[in-house]
ModelCIF file with pLDDT and N, C-alpha, C, O atoms, coordinates in Angstrom:
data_MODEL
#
_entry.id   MODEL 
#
_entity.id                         1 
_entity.type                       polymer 
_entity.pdbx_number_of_molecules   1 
#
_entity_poly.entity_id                      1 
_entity_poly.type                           'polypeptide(L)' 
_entity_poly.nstd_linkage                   no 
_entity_poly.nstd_monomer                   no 
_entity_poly.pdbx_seq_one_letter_code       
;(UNK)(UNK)(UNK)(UNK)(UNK)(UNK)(UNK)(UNK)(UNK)(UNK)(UNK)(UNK)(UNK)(UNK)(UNK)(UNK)
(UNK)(UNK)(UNK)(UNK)(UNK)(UNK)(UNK)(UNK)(UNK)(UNK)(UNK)(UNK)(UNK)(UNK)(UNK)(UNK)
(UNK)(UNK)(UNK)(UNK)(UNK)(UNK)(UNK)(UNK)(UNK)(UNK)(UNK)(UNK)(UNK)(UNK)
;
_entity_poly.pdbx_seq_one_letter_code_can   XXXXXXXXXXXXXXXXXXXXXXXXXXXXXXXXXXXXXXXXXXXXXX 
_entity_poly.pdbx_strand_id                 A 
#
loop_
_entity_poly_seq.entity_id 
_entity_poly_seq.num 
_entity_poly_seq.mon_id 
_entity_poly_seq.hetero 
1 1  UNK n 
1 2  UNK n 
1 3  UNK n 
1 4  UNK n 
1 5  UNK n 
1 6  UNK n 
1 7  UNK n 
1 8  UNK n 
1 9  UNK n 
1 10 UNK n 
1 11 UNK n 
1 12 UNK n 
1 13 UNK n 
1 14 UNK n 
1 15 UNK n 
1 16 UNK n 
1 17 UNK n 
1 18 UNK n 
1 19 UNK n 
1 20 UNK n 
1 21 UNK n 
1 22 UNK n 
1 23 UNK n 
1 24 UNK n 
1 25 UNK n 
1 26 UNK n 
1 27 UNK n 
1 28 UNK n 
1 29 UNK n 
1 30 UNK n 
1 31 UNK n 
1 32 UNK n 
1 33 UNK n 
1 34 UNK n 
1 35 UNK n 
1 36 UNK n 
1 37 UNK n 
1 38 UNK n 
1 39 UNK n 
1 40 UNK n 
1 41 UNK n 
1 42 UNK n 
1 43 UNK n 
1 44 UNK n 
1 45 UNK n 
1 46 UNK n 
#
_struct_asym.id          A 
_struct_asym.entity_id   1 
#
loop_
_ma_qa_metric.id 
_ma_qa_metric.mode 
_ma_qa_metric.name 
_ma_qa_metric.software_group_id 
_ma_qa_metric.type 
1 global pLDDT . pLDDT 
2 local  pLDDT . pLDDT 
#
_ma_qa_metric_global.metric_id      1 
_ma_qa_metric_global.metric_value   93.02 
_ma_qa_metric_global.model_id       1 
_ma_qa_metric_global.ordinal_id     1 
#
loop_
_ma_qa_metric_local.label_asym_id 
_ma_qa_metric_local.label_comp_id 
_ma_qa_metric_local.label_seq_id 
_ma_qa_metric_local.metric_id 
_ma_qa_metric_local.metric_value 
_ma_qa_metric_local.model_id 
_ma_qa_metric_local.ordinal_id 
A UNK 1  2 92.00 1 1  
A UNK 2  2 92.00 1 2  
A UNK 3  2 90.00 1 3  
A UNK 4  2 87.00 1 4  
A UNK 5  2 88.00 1 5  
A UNK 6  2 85.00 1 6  
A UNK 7  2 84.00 1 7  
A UNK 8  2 90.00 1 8  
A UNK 9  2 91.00 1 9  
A UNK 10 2 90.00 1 10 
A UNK 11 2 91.00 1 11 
A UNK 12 2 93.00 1 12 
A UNK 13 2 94.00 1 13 
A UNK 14 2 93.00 1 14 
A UNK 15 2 94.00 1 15 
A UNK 16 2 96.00 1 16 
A UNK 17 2 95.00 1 17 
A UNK 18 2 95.00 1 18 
A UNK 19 2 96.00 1 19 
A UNK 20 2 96.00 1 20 
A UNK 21 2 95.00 1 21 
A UNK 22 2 95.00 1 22 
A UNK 23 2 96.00 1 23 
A UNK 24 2 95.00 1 24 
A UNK 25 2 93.00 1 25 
A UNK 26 2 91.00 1 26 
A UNK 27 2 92.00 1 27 
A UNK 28 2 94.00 1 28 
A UNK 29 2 95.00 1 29 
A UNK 30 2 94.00 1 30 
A UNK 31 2 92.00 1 31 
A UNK 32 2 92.00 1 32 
A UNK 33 2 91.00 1 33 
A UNK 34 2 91.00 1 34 
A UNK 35 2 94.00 1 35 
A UNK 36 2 96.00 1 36 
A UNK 37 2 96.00 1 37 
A UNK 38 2 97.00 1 38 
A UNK 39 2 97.00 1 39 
A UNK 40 2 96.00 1 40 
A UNK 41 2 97.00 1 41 
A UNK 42 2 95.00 1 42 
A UNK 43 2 94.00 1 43 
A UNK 44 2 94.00 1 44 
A UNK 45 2 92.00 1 45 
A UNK 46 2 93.00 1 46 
#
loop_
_atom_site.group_PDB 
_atom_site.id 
_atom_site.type_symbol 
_atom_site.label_atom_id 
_atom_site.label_alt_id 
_atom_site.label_comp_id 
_atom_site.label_asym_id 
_atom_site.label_entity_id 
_atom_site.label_seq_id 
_atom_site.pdbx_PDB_ins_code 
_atom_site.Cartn_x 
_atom_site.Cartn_y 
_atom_site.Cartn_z 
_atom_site.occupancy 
_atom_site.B_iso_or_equiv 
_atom_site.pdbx_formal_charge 
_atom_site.auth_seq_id 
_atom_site.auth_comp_id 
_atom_site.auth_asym_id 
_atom_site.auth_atom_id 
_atom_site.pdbx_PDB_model_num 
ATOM 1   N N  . UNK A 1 1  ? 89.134  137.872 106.593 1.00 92.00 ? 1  UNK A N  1 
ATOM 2   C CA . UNK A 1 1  ? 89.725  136.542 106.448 1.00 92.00 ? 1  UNK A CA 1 
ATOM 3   C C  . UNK A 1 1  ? 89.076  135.782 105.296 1.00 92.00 ? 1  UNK A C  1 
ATOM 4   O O  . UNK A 1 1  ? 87.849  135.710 105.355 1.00 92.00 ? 1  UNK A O  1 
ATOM 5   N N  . UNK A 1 2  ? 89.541  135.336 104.498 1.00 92.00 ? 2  UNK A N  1 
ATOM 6   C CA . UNK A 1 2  ? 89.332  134.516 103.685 1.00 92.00 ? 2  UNK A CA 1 
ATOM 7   C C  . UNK A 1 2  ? 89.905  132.650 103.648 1.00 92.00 ? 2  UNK A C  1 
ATOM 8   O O  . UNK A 1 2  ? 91.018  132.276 104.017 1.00 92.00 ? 2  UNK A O  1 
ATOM 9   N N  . UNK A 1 3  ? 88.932  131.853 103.173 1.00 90.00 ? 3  UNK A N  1 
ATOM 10  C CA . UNK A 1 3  ? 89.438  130.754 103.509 1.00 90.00 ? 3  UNK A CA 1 
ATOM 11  C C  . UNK A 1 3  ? 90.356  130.225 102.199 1.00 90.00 ? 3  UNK A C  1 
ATOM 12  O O  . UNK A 1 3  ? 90.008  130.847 101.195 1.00 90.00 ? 3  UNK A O  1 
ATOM 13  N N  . UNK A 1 4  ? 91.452  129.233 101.914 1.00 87.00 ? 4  UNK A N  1 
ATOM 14  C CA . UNK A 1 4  ? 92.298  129.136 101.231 1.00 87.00 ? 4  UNK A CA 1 
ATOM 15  C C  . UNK A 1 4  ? 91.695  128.916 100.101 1.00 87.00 ? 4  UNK A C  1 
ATOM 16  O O  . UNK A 1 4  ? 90.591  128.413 100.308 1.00 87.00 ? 4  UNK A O  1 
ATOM 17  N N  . UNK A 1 5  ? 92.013  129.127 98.572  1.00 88.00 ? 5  UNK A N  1 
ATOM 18  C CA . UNK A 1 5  ? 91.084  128.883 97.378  1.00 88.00 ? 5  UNK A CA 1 
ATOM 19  C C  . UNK A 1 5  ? 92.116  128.326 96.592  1.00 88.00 ? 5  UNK A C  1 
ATOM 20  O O  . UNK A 1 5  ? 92.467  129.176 95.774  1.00 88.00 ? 5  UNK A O  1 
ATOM 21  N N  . UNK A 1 6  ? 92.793  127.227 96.466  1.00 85.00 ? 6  UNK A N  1 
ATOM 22  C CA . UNK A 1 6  ? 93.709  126.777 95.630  1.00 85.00 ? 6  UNK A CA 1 
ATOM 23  C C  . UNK A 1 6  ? 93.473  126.132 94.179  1.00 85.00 ? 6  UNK A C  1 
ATOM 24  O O  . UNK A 1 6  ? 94.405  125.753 93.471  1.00 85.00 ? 6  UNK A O  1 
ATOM 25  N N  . UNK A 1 7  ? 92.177  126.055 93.833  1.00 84.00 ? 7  UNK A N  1 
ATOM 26  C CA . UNK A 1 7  ? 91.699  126.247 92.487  1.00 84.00 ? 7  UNK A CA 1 
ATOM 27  C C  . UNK A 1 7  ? 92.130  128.126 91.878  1.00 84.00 ? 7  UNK A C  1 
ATOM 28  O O  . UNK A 1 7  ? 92.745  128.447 90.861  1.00 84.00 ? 7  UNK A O  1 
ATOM 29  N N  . UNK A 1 8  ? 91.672  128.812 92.695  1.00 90.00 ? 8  UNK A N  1 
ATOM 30  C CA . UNK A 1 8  ? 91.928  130.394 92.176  1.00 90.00 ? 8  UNK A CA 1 
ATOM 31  C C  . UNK A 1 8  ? 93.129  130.320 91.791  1.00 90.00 ? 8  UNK A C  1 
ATOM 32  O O  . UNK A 1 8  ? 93.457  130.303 90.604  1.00 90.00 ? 8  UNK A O  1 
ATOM 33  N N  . UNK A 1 9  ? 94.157  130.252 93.051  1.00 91.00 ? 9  UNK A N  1 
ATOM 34  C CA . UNK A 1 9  ? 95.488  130.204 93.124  1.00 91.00 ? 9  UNK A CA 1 
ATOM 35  C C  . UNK A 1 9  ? 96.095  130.058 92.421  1.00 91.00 ? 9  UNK A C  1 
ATOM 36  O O  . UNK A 1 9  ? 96.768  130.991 91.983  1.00 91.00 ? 9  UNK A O  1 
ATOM 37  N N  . UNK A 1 10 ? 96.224  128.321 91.737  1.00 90.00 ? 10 UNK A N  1 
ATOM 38  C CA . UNK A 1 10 ? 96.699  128.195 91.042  1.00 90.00 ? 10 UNK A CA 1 
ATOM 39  C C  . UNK A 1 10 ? 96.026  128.065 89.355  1.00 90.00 ? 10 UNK A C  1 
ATOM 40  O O  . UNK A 1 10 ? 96.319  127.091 88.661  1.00 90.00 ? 10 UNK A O  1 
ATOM 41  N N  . UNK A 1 11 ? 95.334  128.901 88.967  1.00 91.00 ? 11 UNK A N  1 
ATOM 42  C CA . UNK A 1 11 ? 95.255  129.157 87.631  1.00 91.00 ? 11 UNK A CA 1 
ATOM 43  C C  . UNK A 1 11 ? 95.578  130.433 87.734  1.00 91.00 ? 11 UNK A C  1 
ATOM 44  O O  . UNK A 1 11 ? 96.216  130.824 86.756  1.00 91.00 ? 11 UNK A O  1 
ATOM 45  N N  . UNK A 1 12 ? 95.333  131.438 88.753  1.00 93.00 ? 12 UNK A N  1 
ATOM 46  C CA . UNK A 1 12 ? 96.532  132.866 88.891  1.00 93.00 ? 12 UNK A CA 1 
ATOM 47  C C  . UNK A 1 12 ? 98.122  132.664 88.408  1.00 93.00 ? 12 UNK A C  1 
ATOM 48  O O  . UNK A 1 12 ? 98.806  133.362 87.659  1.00 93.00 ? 12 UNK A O  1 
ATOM 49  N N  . UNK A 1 13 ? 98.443  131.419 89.142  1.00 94.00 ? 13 UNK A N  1 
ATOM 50  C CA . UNK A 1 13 ? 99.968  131.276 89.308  1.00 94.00 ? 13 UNK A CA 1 
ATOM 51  C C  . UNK A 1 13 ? 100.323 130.687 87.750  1.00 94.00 ? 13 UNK A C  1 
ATOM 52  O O  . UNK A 1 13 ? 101.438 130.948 87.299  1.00 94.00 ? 13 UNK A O  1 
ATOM 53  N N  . UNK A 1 14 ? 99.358  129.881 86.920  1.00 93.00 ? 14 UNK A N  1 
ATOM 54  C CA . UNK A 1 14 ? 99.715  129.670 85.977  1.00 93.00 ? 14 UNK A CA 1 
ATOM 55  C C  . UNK A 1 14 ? 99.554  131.136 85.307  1.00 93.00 ? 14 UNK A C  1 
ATOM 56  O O  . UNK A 1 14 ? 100.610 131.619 84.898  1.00 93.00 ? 14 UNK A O  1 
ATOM 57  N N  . UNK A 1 15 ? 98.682  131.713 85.181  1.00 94.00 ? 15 UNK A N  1 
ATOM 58  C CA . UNK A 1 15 ? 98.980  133.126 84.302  1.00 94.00 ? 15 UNK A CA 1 
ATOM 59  C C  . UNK A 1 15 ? 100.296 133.733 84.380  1.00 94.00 ? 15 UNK A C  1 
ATOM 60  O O  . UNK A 1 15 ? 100.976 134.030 83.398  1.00 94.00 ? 15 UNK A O  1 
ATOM 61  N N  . UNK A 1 16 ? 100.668 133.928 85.759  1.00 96.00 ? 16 UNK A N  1 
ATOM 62  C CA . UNK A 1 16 ? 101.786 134.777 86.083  1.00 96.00 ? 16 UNK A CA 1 
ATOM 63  C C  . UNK A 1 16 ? 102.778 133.949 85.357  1.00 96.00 ? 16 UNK A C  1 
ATOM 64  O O  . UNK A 1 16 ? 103.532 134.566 84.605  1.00 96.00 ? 16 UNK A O  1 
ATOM 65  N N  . UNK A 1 17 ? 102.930 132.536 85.453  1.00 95.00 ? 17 UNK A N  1 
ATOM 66  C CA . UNK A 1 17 ? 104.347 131.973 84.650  1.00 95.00 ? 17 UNK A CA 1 
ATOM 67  C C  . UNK A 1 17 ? 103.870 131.998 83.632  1.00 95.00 ? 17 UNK A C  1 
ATOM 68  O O  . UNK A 1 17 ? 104.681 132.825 83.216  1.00 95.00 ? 17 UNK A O  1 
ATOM 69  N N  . UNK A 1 18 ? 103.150 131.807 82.664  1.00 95.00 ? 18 UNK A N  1 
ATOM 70  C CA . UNK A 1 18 ? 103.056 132.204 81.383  1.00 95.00 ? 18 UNK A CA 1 
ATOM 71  C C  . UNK A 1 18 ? 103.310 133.607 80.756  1.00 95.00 ? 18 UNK A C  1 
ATOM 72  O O  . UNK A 1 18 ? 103.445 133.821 79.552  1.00 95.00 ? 18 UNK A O  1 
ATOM 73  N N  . UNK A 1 19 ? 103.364 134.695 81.935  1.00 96.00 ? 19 UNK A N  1 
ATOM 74  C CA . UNK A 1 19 ? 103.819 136.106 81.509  1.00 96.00 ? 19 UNK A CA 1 
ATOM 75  C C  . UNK A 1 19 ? 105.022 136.018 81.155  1.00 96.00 ? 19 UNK A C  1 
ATOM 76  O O  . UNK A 1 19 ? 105.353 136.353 80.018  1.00 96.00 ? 19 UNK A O  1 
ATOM 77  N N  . UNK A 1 20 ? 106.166 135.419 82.316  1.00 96.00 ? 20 UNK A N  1 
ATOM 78  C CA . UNK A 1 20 ? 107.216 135.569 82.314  1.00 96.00 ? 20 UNK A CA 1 
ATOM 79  C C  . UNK A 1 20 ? 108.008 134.555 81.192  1.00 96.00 ? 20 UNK A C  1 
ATOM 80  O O  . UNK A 1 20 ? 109.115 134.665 80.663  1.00 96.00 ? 20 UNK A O  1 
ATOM 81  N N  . UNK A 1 21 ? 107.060 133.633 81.080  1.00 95.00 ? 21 UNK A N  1 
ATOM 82  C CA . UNK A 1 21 ? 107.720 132.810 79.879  1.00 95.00 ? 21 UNK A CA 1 
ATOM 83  C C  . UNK A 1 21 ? 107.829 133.757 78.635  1.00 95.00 ? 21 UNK A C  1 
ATOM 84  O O  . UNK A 1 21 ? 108.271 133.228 77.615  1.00 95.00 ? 21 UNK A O  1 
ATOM 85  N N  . UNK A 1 22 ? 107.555 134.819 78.587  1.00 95.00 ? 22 UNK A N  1 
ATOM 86  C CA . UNK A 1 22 ? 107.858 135.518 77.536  1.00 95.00 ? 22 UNK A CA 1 
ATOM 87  C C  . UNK A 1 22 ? 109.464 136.177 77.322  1.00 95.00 ? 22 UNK A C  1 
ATOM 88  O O  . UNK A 1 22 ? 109.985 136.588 76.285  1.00 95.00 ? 22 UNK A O  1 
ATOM 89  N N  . UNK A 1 23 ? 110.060 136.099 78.821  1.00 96.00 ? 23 UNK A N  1 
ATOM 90  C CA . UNK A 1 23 ? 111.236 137.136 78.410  1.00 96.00 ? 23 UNK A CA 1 
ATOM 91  C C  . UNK A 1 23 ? 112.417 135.883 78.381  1.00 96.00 ? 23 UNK A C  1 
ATOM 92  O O  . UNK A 1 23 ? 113.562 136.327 78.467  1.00 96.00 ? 23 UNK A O  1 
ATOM 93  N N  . UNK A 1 24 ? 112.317 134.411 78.275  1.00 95.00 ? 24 UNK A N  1 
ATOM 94  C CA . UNK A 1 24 ? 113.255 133.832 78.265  1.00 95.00 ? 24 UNK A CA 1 
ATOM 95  C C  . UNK A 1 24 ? 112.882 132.587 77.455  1.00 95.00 ? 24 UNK A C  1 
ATOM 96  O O  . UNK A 1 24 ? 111.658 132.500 77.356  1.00 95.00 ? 24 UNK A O  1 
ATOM 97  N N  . UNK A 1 25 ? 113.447 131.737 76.932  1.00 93.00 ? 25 UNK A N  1 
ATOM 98  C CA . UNK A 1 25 ? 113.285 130.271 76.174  1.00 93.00 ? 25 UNK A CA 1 
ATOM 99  C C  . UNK A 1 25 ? 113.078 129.659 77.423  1.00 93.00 ? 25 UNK A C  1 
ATOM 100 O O  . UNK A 1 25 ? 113.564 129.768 78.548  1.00 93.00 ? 25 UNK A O  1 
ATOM 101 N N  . UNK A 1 26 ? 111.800 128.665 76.625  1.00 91.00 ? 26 UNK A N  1 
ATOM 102 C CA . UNK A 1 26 ? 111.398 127.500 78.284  1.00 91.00 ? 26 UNK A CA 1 
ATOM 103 C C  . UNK A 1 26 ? 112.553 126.925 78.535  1.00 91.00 ? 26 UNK A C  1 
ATOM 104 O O  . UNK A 1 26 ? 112.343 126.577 79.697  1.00 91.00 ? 26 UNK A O  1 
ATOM 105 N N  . UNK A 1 27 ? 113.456 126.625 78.332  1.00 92.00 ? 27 UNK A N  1 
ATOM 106 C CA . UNK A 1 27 ? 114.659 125.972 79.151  1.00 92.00 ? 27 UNK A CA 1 
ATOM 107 C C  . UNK A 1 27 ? 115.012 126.723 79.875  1.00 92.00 ? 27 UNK A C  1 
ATOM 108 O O  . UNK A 1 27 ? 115.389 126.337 80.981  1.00 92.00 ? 27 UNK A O  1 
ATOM 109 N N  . UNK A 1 28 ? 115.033 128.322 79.485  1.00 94.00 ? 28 UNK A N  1 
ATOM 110 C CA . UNK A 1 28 ? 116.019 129.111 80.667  1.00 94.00 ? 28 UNK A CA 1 
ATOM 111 C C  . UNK A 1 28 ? 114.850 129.428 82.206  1.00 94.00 ? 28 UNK A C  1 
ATOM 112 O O  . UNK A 1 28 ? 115.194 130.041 83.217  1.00 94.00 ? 28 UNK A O  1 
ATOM 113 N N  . UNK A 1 29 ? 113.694 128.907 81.996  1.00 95.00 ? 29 UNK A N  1 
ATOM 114 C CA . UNK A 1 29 ? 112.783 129.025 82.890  1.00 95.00 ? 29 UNK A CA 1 
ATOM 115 C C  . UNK A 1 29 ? 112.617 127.927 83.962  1.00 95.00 ? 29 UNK A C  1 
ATOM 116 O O  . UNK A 1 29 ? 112.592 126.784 83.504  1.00 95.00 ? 29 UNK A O  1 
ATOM 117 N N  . UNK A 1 30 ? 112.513 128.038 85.136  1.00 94.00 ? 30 UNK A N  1 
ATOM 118 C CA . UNK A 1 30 ? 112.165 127.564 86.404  1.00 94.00 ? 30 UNK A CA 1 
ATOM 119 C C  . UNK A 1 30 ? 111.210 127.961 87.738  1.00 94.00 ? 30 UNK A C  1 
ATOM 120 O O  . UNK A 1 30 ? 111.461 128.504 88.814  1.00 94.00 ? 30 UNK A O  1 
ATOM 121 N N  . UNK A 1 31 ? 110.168 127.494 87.212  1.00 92.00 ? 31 UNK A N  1 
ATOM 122 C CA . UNK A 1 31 ? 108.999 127.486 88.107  1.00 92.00 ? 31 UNK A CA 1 
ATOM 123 C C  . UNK A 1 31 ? 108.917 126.572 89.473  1.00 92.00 ? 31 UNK A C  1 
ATOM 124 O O  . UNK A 1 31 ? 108.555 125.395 89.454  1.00 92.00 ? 31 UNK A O  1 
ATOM 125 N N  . UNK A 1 32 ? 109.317 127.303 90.694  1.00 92.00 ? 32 UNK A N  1 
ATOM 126 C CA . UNK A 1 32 ? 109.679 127.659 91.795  1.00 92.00 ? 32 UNK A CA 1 
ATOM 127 C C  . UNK A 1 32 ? 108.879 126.924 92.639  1.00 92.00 ? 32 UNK A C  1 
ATOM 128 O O  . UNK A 1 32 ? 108.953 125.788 93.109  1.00 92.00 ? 32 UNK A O  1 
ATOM 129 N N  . UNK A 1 33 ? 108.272 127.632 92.704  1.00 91.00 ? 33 UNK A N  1 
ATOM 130 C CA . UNK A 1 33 ? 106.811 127.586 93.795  1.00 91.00 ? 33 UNK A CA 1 
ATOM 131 C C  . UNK A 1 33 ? 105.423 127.801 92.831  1.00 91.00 ? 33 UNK A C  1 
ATOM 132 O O  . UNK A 1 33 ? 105.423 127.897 91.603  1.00 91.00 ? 33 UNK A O  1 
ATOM 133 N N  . UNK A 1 34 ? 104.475 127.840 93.553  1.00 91.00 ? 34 UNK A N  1 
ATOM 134 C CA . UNK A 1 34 ? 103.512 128.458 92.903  1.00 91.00 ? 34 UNK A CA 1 
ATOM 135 C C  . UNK A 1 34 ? 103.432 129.699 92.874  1.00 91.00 ? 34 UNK A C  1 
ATOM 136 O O  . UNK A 1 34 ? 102.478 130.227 92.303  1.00 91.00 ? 34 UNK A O  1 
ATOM 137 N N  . UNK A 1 35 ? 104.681 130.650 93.649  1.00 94.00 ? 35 UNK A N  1 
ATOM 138 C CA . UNK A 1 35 ? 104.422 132.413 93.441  1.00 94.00 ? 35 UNK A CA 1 
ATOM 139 C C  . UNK A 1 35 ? 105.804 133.442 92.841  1.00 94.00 ? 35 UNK A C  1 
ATOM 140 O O  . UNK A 1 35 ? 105.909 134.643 92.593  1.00 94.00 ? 35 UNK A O  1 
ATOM 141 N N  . UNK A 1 36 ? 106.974 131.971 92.755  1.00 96.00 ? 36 UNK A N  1 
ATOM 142 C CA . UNK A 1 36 ? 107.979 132.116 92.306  1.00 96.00 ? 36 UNK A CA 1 
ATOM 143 C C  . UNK A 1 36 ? 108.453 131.780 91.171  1.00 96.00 ? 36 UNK A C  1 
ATOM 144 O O  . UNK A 1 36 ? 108.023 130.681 90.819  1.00 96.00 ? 36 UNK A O  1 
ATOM 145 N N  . UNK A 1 37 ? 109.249 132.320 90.349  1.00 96.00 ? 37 UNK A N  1 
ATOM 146 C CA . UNK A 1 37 ? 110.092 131.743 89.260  1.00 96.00 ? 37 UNK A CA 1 
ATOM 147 C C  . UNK A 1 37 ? 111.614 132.129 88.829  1.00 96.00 ? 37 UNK A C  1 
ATOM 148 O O  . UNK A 1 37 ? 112.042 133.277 88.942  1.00 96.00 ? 37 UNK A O  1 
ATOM 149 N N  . UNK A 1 38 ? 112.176 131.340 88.461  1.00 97.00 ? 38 UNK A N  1 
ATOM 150 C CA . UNK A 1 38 ? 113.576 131.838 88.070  1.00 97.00 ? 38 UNK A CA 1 
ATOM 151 C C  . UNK A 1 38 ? 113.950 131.620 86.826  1.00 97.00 ? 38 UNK A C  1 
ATOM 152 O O  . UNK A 1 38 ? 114.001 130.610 86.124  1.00 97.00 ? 38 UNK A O  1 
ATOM 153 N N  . UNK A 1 39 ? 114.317 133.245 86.596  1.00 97.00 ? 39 UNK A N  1 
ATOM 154 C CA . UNK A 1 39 ? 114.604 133.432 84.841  1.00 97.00 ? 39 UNK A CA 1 
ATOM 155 C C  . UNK A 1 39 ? 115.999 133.057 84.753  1.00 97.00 ? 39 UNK A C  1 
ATOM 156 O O  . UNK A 1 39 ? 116.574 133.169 85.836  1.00 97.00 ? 39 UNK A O  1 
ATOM 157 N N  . UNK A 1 40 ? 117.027 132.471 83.392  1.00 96.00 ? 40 UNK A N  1 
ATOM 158 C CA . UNK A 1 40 ? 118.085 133.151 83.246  1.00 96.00 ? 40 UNK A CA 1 
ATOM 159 C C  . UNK A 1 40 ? 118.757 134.084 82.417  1.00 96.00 ? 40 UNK A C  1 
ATOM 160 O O  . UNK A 1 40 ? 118.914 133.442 81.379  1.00 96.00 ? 40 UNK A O  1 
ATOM 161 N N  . UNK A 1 41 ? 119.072 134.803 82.304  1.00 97.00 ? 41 UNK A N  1 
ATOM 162 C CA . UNK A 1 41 ? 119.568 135.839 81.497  1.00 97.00 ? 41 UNK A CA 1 
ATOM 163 C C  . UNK A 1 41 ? 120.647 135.924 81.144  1.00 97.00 ? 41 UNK A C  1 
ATOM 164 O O  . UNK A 1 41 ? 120.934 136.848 80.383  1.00 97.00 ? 41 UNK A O  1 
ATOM 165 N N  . UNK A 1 42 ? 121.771 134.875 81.617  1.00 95.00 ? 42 UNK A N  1 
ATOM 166 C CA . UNK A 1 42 ? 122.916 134.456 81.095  1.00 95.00 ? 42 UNK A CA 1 
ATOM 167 C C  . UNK A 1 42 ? 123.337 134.661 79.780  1.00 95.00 ? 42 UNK A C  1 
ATOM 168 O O  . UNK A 1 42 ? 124.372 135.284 79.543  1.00 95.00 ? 42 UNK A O  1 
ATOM 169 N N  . UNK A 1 43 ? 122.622 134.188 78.895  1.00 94.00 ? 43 UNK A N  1 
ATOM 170 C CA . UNK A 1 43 ? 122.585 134.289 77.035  1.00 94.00 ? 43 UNK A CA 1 
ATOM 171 C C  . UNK A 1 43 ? 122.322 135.502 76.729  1.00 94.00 ? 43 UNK A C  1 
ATOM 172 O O  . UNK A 1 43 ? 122.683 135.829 75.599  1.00 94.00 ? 43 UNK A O  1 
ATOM 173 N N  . UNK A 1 44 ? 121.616 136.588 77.595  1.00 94.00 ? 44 UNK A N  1 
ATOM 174 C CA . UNK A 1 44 ? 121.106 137.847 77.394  1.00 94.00 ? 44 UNK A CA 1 
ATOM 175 C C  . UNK A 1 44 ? 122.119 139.001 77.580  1.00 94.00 ? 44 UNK A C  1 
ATOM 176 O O  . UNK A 1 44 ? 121.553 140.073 77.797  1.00 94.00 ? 44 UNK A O  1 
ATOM 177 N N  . UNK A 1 45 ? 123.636 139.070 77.546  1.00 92.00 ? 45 UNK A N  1 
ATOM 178 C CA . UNK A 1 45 ? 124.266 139.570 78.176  1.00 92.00 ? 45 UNK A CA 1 
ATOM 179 C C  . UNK A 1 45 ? 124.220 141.345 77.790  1.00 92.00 ? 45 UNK A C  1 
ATOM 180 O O  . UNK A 1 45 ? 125.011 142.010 78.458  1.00 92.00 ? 45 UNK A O  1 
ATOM 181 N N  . UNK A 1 46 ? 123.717 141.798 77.197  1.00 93.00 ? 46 UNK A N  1 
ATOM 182 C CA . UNK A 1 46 ? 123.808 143.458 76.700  1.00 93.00 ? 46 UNK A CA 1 
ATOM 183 C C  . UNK A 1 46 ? 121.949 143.610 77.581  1.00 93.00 ? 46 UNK A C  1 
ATOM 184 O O  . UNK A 1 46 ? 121.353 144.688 77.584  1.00 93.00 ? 46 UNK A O  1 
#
């Protein structure tokens, strides 16, 4: 068991959205939660 570490957490969770900000323009990006995000790929169609 570990007790909750939401300093860790969330500078993890910022890494992870900064990964994904790579495969879309920050507009097409939406950061969710702190473990979620939603890309769009709409403009990406091939």
């Amino acid at each position: 068991a570990f007790s909750s570490n939401y300093t860790l957490y969330g500078d993890i969770s910022r890494r992870f959205m900064s990964v994904l900000a790579q495969f879309v323009p920050p507009e097409e990006q939406e950061i969710y939660s702190i473990d979620e995000c939603f890309l769009d790929f709409t403009h990406q169609p091939h």
